[in-house]
Protein backbone atom coordinates (compact mmCIF):
# COMPACT_ATOMS: atom_id res chain seq x y z
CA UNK A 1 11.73 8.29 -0.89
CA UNK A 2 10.54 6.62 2.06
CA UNK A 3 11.21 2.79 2.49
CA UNK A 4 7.58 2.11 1.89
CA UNK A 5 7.59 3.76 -1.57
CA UNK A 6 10.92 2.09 -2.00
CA UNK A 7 9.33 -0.67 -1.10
CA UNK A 8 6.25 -0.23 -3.45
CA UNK A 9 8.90 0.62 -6.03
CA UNK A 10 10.49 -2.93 -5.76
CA UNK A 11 7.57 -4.57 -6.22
CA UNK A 12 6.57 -2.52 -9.61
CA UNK A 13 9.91 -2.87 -11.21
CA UNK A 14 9.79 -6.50 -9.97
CA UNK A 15 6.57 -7.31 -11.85
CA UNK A 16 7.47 -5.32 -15.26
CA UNK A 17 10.54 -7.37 -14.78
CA UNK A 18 8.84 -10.50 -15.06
CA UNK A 19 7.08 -9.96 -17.79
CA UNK A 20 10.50 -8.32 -19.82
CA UNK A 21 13.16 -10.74 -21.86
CA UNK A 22 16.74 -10.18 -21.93
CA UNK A 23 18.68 -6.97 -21.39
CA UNK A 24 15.05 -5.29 -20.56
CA UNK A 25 14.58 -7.80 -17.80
CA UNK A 26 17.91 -7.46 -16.34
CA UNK A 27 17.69 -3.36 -16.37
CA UNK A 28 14.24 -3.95 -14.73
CA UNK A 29 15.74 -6.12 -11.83
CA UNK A 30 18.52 -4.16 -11.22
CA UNK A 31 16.10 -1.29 -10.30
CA UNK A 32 14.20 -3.01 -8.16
CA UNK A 33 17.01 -4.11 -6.62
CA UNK A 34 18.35 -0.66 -6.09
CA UNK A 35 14.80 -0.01 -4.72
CA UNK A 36 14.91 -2.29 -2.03
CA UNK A 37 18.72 -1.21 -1.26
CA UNK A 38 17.11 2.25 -0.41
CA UNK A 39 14.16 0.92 1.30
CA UNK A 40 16.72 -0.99 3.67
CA UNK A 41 18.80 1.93 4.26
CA UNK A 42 15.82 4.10 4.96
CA UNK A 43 15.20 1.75 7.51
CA UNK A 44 18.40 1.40 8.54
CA UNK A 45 18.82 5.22 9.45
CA UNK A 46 14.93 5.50 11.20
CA UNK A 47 17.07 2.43 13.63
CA UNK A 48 19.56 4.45 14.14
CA UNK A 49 17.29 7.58 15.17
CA UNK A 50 15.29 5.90 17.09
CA UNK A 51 18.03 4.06 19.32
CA UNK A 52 19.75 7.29 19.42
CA UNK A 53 16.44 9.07 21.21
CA UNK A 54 16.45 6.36 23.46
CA UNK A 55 19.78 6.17 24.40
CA UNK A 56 19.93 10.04 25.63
């Protein structure tokens, strides 16, 4: 997934999350928290490709 779906991802899970109680909620949160950790490393690696092109 790209970190804009991630992204997109966060924000879905983040919203059922809010409208979840207990145990739900928590499950809920925790995926859009894993969401965002993949958005971030997408991110993270499209930095690294792009400094390594520039660096040659």
């Amino acid at each position: 997934m790209d970190p804009k779906q991630a992204v997109e991802a966060a924000k879905t899970w983040f919203v059922m999350a809010s409208f979840a109680t207990g145990e739900d909620r928590e499950k809920k949160m925790l995926n859009g928290l894993n969401s965002l950790a993949e958005a971030v490393s997408g991110i993270a690696d499209a930095q690294r490709r792009i400094e390594a092109r520039l660096n040659r």
